[in-house]
N, C-alpha and C. Protein backbone atom coordinates (compact mmCIF):
# COMPACT_ATOMS: atom_id res chain seq x y z
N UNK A 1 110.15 -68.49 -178.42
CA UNK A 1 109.90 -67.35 -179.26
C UNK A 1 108.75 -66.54 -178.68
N UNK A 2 108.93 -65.75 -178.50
CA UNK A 2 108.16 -64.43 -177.93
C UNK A 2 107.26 -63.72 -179.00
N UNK A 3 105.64 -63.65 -179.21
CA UNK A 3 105.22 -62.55 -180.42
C UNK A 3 103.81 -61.68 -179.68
N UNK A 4 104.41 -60.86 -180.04
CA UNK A 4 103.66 -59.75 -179.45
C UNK A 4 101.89 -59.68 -180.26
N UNK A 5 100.82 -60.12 -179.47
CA UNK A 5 99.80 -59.68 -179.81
C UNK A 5 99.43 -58.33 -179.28
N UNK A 6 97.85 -58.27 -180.19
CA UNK A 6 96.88 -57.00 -179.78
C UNK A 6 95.95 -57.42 -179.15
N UNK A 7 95.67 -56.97 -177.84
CA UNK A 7 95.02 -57.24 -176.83
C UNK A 7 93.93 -56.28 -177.07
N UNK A 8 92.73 -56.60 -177.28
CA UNK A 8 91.20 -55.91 -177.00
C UNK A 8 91.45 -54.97 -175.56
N UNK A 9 91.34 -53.88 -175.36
CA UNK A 9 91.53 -53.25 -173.47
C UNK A 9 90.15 -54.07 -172.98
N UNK A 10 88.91 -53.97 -173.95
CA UNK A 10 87.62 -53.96 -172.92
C UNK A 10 88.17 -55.96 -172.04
N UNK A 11 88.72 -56.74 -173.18
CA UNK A 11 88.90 -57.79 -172.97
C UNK A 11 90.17 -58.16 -171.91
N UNK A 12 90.94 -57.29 -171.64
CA UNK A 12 92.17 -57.02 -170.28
C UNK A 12 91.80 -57.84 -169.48
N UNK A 13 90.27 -57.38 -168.46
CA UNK A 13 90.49 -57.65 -167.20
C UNK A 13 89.93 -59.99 -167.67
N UNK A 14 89.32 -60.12 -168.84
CA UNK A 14 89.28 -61.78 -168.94
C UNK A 14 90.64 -61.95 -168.86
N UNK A 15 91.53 -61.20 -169.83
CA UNK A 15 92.68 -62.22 -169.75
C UNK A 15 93.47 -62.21 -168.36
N UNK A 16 93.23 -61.11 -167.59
CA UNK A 16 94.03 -61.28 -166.27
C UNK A 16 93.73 -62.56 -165.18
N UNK A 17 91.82 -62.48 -165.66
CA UNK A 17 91.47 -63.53 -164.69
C UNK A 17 91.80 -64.72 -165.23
N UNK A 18 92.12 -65.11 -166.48
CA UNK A 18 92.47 -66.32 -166.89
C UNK A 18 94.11 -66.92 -166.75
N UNK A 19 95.34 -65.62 -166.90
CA UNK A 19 96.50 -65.72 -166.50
C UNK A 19 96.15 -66.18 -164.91
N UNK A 20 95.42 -65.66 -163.99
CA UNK A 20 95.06 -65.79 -162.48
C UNK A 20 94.60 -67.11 -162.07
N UNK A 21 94.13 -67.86 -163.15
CA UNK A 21 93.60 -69.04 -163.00
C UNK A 21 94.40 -70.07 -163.64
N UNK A 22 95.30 -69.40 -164.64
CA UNK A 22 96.37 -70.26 -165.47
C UNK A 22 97.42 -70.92 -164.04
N UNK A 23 97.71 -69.93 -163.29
CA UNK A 23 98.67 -69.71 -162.07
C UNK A 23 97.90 -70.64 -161.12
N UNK A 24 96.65 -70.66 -160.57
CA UNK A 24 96.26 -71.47 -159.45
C UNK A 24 96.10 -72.56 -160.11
N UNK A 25 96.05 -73.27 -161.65
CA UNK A 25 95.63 -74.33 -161.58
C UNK A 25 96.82 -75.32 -162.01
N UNK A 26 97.97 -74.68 -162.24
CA UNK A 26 99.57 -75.51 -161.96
C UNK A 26 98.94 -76.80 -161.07
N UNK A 27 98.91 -76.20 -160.06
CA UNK A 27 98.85 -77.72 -158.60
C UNK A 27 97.78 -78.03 -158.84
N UNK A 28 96.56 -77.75 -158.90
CA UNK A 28 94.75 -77.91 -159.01
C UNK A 28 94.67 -78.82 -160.63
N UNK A 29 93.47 -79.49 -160.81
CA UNK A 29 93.48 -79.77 -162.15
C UNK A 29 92.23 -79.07 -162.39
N UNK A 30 91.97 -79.06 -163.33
CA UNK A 30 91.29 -77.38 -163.97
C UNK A 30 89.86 -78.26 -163.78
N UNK A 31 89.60 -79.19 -163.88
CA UNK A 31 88.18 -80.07 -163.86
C UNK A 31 88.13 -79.69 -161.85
N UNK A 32 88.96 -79.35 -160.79
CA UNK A 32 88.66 -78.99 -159.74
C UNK A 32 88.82 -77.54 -159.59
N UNK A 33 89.19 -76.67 -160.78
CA UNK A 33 89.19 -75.03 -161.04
C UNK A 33 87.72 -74.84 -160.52
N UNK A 34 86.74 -75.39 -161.08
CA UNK A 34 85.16 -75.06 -160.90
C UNK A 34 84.77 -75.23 -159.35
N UNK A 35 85.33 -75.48 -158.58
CA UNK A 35 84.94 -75.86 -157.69
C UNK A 35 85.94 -75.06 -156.51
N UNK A 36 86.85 -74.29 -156.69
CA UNK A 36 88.03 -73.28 -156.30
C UNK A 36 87.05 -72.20 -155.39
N UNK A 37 86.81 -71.71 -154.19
CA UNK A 37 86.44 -70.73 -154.15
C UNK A 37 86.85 -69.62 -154.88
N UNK A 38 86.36 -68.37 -154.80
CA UNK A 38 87.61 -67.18 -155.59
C UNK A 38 88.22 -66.49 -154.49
N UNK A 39 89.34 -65.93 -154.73
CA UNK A 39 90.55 -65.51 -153.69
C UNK A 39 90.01 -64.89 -152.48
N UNK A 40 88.97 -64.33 -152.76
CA UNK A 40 89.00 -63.45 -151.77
C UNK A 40 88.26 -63.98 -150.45
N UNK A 41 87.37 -65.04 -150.61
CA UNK A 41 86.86 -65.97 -150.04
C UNK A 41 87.84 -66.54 -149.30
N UNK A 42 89.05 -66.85 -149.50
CA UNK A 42 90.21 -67.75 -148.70
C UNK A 42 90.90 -66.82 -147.71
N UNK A 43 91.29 -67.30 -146.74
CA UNK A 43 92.48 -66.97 -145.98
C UNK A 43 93.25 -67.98 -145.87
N UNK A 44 94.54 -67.25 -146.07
CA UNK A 44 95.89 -68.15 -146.08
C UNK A 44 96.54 -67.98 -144.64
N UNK A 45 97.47 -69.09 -144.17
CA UNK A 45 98.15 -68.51 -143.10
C UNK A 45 99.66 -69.69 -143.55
N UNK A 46 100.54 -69.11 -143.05
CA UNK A 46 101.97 -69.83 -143.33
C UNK A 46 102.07 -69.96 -142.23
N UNK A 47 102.24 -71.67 -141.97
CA UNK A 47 102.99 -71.65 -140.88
C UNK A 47 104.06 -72.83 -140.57
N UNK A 48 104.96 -73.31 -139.27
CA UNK A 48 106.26 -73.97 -139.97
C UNK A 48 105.44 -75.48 -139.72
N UNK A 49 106.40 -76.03 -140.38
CA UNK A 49 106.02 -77.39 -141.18
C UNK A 49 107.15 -78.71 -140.70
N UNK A 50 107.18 -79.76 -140.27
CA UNK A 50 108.13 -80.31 -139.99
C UNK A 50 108.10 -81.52 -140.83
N UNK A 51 108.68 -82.32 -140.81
CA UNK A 51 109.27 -83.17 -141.93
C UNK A 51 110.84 -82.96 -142.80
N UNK A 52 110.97 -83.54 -143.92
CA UNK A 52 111.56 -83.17 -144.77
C UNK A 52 112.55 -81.43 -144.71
N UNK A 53 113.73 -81.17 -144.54
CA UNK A 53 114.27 -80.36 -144.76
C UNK A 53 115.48 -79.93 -143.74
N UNK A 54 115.92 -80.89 -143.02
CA UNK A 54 116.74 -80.54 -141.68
C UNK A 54 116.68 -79.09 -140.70
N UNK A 55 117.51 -79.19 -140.56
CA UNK A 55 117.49 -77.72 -139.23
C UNK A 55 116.92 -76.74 -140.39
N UNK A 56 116.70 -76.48 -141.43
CA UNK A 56 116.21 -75.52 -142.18
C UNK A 56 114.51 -75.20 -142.11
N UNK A 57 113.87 -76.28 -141.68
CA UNK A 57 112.67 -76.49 -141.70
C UNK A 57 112.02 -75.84 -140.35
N UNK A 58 113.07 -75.94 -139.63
CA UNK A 58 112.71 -74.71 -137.99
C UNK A 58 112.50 -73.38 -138.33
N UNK A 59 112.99 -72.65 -139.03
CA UNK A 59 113.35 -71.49 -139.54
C UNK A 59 112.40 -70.66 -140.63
N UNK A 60 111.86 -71.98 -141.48
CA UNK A 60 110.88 -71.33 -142.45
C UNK A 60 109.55 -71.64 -142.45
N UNK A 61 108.40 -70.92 -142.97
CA UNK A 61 106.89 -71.20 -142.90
C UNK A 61 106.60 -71.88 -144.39
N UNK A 62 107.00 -72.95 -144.37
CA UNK A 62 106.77 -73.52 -145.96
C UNK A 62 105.23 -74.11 -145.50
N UNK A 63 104.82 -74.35 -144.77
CA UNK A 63 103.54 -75.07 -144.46
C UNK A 63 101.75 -73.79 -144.49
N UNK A 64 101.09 -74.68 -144.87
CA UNK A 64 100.07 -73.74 -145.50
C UNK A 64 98.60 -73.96 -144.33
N UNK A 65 98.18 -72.87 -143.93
CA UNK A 65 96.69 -73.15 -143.27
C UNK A 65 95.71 -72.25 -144.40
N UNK A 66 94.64 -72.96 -144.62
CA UNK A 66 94.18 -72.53 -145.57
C UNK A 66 92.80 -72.47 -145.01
N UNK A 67 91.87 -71.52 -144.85
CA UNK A 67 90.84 -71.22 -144.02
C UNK A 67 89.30 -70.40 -145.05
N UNK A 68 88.33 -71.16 -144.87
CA UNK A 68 86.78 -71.06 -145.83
C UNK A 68 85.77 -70.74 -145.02
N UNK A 69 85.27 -70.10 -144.93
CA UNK A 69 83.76 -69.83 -144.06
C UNK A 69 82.66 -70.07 -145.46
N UNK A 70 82.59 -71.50 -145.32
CA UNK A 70 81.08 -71.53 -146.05
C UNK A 70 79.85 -70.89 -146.11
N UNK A 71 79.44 -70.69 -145.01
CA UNK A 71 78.32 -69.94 -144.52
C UNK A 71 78.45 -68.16 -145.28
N UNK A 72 79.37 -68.19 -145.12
CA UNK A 72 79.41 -66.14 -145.32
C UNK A 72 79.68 -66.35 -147.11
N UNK A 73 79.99 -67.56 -147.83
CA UNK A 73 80.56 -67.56 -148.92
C UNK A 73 79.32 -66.89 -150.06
N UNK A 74 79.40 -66.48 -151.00
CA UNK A 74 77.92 -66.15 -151.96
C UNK A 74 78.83 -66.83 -152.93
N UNK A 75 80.09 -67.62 -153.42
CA UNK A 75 80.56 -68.99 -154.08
C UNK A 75 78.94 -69.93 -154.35
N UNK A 76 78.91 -70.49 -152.71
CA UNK A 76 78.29 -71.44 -152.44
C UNK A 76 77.00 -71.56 -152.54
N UNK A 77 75.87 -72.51 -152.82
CA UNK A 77 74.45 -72.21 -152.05
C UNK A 77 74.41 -73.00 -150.85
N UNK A 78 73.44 -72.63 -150.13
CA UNK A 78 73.19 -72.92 -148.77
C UNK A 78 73.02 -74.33 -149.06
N UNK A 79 72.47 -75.13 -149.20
CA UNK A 79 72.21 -76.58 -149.43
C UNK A 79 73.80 -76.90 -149.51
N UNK A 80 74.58 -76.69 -150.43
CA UNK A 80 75.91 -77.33 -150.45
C UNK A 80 76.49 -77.05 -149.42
N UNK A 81 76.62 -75.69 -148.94
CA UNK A 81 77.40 -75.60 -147.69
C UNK A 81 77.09 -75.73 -146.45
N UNK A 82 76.14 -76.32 -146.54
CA UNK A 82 75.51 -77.52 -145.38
C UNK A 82 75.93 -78.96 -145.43
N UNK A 83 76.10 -79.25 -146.72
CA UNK A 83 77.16 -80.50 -146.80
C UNK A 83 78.34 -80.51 -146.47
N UNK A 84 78.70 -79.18 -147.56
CA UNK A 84 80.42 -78.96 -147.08
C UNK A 84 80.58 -79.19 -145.34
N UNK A 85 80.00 -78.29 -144.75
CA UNK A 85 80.41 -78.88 -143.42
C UNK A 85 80.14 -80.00 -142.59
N UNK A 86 79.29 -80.84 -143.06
CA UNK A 86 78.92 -82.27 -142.51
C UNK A 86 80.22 -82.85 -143.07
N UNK A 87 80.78 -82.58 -144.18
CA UNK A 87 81.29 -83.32 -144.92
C UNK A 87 83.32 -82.85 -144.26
N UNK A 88 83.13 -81.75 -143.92
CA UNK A 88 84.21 -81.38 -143.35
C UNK A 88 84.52 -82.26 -141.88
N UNK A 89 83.96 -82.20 -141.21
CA UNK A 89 83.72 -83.17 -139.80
C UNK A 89 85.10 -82.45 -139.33
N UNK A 90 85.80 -82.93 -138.48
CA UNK A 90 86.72 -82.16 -137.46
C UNK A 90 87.64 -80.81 -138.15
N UNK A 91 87.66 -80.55 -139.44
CA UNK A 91 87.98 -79.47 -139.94
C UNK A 91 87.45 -78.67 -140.03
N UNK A 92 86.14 -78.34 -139.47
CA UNK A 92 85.38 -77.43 -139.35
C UNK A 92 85.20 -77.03 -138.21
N UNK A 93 85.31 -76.01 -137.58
CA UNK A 93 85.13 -75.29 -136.18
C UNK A 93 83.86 -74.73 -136.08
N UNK A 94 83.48 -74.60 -134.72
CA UNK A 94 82.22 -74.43 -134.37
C UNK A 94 81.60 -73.50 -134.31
N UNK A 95 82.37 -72.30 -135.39
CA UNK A 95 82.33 -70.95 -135.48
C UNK A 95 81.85 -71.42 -137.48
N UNK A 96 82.18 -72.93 -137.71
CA UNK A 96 81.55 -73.04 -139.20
C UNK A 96 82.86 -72.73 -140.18
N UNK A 97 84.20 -72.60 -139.72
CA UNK A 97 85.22 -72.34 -140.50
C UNK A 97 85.90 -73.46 -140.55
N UNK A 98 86.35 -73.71 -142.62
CA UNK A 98 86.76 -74.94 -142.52
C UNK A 98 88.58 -74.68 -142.97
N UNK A 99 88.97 -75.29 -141.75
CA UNK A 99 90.54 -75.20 -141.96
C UNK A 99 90.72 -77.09 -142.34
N UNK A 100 91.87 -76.07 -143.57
CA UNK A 100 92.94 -77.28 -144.02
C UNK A 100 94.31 -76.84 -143.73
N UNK A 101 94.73 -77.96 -143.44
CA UNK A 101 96.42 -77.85 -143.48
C UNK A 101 97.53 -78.70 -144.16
N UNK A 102 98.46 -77.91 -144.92
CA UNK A 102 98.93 -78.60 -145.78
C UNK A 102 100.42 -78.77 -145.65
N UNK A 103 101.31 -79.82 -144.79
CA UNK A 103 102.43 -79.78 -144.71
C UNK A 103 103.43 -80.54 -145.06
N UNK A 104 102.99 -81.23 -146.33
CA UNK A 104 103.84 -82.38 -146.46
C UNK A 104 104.52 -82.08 -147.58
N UNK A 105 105.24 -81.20 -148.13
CA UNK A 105 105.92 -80.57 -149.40
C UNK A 105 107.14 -79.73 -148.32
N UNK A 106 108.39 -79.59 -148.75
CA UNK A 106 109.43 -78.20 -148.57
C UNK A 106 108.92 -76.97 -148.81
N UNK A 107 107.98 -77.14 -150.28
CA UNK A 107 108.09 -75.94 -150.99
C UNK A 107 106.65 -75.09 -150.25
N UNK A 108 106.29 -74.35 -150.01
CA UNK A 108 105.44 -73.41 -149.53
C UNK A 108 104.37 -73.37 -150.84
N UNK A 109 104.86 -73.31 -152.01
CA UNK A 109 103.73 -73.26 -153.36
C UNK A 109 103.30 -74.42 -153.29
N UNK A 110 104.11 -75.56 -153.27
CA UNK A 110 103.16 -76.97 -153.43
C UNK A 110 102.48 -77.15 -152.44
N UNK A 111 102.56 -76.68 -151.09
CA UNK A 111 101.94 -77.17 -150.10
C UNK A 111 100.35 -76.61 -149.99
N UNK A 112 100.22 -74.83 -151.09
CA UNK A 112 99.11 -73.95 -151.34
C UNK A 112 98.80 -74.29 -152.16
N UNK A 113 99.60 -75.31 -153.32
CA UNK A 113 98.17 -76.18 -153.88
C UNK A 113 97.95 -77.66 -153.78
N UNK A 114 98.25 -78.15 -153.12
CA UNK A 114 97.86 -79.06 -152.47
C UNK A 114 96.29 -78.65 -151.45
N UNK A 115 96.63 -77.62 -150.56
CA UNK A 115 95.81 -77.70 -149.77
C UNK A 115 94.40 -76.70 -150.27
N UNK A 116 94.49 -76.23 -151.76
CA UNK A 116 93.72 -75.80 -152.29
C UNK A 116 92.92 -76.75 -153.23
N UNK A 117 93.97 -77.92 -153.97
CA UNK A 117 93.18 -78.95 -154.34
C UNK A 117 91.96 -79.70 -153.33
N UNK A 118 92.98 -79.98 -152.06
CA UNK A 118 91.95 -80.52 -150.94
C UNK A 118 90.59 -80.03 -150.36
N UNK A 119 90.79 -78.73 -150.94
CA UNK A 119 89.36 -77.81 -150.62
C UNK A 119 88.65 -78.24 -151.71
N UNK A 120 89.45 -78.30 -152.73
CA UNK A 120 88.64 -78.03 -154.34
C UNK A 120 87.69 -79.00 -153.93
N UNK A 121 88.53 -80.55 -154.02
CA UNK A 121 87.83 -81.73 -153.59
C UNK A 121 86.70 -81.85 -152.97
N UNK A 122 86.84 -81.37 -151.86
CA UNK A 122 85.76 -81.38 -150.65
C UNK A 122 84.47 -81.09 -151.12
N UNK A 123 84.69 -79.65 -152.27
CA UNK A 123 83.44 -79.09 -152.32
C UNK A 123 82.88 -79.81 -153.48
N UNK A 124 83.83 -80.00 -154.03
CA UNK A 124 83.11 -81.21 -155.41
C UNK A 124 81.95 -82.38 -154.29
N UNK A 125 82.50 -83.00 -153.80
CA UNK A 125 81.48 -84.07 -152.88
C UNK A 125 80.60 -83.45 -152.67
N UNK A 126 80.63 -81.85 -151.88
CA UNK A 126 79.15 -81.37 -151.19
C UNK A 126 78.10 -81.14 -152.55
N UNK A 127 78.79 -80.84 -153.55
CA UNK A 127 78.28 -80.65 -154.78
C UNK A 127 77.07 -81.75 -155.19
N UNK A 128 77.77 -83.21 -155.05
CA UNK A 128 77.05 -84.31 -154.99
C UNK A 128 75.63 -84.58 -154.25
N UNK A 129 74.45 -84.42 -154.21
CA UNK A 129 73.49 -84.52 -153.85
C UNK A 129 73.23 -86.35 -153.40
N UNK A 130 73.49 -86.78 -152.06
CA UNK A 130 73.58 -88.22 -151.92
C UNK A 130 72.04 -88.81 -152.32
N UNK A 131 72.16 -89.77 -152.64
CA UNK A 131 71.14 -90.72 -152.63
C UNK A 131 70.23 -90.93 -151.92
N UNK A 132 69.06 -91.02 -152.21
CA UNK A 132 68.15 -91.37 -151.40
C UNK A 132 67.68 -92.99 -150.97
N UNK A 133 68.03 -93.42 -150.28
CA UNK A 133 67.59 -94.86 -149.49
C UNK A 133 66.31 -95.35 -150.14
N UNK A 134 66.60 -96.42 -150.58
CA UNK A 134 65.10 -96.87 -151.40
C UNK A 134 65.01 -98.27 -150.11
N UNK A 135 63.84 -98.06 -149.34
CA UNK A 135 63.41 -99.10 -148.35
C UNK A 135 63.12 -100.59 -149.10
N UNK A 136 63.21 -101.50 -148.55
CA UNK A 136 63.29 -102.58 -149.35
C UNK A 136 62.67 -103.50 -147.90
N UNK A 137 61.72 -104.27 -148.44
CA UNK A 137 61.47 -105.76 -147.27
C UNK A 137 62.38 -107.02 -147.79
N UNK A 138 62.34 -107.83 -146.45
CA UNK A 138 63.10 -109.15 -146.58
C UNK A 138 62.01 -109.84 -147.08
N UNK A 139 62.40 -110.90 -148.36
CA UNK A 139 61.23 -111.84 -148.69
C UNK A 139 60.62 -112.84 -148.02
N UNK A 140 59.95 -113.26 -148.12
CA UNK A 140 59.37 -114.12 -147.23
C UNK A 140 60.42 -115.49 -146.74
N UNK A 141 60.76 -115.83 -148.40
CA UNK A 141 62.31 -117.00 -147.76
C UNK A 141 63.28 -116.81 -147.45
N UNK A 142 63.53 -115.21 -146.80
CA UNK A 142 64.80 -115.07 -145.89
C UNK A 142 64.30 -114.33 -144.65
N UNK A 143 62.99 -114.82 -144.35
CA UNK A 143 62.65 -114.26 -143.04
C UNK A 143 62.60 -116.32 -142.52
N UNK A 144 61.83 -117.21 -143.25
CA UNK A 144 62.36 -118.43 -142.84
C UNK A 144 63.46 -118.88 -142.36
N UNK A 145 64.58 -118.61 -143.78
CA UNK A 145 65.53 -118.79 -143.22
C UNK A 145 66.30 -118.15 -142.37
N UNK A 146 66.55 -116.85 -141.76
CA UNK A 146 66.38 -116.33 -140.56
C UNK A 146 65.78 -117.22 -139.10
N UNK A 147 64.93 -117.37 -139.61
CA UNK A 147 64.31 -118.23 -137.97
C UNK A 147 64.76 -119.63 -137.86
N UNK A 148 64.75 -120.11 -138.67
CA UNK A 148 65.36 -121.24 -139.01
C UNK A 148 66.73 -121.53 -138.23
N UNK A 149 67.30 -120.44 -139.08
CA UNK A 149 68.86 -120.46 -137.88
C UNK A 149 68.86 -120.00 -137.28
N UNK A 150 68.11 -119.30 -136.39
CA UNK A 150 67.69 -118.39 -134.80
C UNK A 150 67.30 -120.30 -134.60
N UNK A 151 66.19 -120.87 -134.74
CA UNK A 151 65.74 -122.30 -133.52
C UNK A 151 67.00 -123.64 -133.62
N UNK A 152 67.78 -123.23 -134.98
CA UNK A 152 68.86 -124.13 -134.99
C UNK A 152 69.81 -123.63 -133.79
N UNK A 153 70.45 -122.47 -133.66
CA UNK A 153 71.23 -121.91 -132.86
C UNK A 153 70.93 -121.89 -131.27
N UNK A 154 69.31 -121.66 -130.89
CA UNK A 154 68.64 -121.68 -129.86
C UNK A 154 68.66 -123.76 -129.28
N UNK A 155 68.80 -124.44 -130.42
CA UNK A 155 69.08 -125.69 -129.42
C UNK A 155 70.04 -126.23 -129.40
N UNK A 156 71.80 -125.57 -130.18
CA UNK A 156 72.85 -125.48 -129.81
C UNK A 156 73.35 -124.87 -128.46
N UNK A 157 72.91 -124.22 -128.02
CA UNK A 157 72.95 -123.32 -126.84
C UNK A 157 72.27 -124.01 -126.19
N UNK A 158 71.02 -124.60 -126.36
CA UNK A 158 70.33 -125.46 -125.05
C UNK A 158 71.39 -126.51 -124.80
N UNK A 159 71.76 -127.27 -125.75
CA UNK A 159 72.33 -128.63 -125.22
C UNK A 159 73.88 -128.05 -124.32
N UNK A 160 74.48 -127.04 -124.43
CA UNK A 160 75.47 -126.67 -123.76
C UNK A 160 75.36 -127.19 -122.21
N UNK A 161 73.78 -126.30 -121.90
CA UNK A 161 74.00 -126.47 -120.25
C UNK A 161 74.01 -127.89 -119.48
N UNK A 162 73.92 -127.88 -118.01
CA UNK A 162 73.86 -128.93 -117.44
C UNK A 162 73.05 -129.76 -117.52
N UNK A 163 73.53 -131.36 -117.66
CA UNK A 163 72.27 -132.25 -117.76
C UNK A 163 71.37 -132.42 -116.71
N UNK A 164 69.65 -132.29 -117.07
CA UNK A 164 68.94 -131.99 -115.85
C UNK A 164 68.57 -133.84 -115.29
N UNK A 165 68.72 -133.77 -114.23
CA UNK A 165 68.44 -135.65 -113.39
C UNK A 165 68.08 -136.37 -114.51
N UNK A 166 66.77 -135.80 -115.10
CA UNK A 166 66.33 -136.59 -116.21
C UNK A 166 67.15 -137.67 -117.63
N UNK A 167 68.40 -136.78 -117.63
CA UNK A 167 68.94 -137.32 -118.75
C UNK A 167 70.00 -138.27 -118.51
């Protein structure tokens, strides 16, 4: 059933961005929506995809390259997108652009959100601020026992070699 509301105009351009976000977050789950660059930030590239689809799969670009420049993003802050790309490791080029590729679907839409979830993901982690290493000493009775089995081990290894005249 179809019912026609009254749309506020000043309120138009929310609901477009929310129909816009209704649409990208089909494949995405909306808890990785927050973490989506916005469109204009992305470059897409189609390209062909092999797997799944016989001689049909030569012919079409169902496969997705999906391309982020962290650095140029104002999405991001600098601190995260200094992770993002540690965190990217061989998907990131040395120009700082992070390509994903997404080819394991027929369909060309699942494969653009798939490989938009995989971004989503990524940046959620850089998001994560890691832990800081809390230094810790060995106690005194596992520095014993440590040496302990270093002089046990050291006269396993002695008795190996050759017996000297003496013995």
């Amino acid at each position: 059933m179809i019912t026609n509301r009254m749309i506020d105009p000043e309120s138009r351009a929310n609901v477009d961005a929310s129909l816009a976000a209704i649409r990208i977050c089909s494949g995405v789950s909306c808890a990785e929506m927050k973490y989506l660059p916005p469109e204009h930030e992305l470059e897409e590239r189609f390209i062909r995809a092999g797997g799944p689809g016989g001689q049909h799969v030569n012919r079409t670009e169902s496969g997705v390259q999906l391309r982020f420049d962290p650095s140029a993003s104002e999405f991001l802050p600098e601190t995260v997108a200094s992770r993002l790309l540690k965190l990217a490791g061989t998907r990131a080029s040395t120009a700082g652009v992070i390509t994903i590729e997404a080819t394991e679907y027929k369909s060309q839409r699942r494969n653009r959100e798939q490989a938009r979830a995989r971004l989503a993901e990524l940046i959620e982690k850089a998001y994560r601020r890691p832990r800081k290493r809390v230094k810790t000493r060995p106690t005194r009775a596992a520095k014993k026992k440590r040496l302990r089995a270093k002089r046990h081990r050291a006269d396993i290894k002695q008795k190996r070699g050759k017996p000297s005249p003496e013995d």
